[in-house]
Protein backbone atom coordinates (compact mmCIF):
# COMPACT_ATOMS: atom_id res chain seq x y z
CA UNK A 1 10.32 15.45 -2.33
CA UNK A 2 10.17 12.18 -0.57
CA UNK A 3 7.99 9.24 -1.58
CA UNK A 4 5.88 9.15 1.99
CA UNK A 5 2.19 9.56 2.44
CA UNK A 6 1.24 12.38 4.37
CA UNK A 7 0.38 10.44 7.93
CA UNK A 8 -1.48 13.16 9.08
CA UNK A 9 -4.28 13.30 5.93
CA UNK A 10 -7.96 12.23 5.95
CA UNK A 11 -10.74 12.44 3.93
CA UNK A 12 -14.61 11.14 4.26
CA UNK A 13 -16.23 9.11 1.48
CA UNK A 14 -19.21 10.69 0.54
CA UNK A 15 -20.59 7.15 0.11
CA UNK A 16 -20.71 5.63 3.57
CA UNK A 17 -19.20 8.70 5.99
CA UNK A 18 -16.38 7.17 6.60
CA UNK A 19 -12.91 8.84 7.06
CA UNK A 20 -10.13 7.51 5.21
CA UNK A 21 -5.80 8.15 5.07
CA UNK A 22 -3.33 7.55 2.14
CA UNK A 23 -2.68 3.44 3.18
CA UNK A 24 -6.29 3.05 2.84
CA UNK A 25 -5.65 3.25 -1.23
CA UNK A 26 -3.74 0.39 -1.17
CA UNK A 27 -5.48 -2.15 0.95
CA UNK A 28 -7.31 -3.62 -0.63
CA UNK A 29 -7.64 -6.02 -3.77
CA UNK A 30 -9.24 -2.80 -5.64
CA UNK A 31 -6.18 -0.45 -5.44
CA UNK A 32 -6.64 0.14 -9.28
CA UNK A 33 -10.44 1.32 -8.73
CA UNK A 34 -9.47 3.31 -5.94
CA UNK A 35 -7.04 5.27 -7.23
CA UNK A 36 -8.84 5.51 -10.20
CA UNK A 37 -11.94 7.53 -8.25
CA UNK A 38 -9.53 9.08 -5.73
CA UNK A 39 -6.01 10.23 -6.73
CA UNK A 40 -7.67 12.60 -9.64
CA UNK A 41 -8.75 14.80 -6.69
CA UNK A 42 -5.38 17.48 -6.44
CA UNK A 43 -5.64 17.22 -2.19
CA UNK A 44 -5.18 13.41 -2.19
CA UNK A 45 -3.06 13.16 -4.80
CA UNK A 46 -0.58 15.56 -3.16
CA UNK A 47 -1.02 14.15 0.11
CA UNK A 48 -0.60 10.42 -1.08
CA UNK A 49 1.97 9.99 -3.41
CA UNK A 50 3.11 6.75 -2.45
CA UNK A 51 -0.93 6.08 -2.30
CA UNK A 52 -1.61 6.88 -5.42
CA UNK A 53 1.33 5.48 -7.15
CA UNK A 54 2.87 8.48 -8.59
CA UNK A 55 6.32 7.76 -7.00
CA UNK A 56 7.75 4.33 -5.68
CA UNK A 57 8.51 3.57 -1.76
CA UNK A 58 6.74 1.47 0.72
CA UNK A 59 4.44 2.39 2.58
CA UNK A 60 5.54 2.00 6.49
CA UNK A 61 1.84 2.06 7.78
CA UNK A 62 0.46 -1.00 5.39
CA UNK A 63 0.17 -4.60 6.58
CA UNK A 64 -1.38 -7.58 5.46
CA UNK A 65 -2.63 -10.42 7.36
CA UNK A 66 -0.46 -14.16 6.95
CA UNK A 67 -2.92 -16.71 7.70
CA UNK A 68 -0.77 -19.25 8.28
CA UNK A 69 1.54 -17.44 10.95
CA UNK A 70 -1.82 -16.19 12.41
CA UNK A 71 -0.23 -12.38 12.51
CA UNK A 72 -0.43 -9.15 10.16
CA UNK A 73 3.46 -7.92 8.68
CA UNK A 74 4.53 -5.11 6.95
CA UNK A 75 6.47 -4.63 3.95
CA UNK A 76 9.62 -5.35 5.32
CA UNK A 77 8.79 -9.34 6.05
CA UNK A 78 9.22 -9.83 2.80
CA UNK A 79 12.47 -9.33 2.34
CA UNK A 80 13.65 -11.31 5.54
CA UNK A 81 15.42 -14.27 5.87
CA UNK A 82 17.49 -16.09 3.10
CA UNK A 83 17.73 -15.24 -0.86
CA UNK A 84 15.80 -17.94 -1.94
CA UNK A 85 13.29 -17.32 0.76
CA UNK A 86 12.65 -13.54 -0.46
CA UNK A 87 12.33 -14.49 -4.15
CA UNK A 88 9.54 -17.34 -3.06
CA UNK A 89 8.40 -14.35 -0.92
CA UNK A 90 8.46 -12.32 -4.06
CA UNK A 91 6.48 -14.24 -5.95
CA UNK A 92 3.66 -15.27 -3.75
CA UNK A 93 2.98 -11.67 -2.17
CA UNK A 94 4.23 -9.37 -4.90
CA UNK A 95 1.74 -10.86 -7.65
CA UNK A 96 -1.04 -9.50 -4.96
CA UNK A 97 -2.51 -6.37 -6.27
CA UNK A 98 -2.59 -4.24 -2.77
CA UNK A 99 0.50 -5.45 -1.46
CA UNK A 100 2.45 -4.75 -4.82
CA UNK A 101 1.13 -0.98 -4.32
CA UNK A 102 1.55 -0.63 -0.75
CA UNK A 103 5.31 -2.45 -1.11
CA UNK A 104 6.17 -0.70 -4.28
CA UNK A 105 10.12 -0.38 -3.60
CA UNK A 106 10.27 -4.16 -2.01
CA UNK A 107 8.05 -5.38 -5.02
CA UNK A 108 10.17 -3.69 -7.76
């Protein structure tokens, strides 16, 4: 099977009602705690592979916000541009807890 998240999958936290999908795992500093308290449960787990970190891929939905270009990217903007450029990319995103999950095959 393919390393994707199932795009289609929600749950609701029991602790503030809200409803949730696979990318929501990984942004956010806390990835560790979260998939810590949710990738135990079989439903999310299966649904949110990539998610939960049980394969490696990244995940097309994820961004994260570059305050200095004013604009949110995906996983692919770090490997843009020239070689030395990605490995600076590399190491200034990568070491980033959420974006290392989220952009597990362009972290690696």
């Amino acid at each position: 099977a393919a390393c994707v998240n199932d795009p289609d999958f929600t749950w609701v936290l029991t602790k503030d009602k809200t409803t949730q999908n696979c990318t929501w795992l990984t942004a956010h500093r806390k990835v560790a705690l979260r998939r810590k308290r949710y990738c135990g449960k079989k439903k999310i787990a299966e649904a949110c592979p990539q998610g939960c970190g049980t394969c490696i891929a990244d995940d097309p939905e994820f961004t994260f916000f570059l305050r200095k270009h004013k604009k949110h990217v995906g996983c692919e903007w770090i490997t843009r541009n020239s070689k030395q450029s990605i490995v600076d990319k590399r190491k200034a995103y990568c070491e980033k807890a959420n974006i290392a999950a989220a952009c597990g095959e362009t972290c690696l």
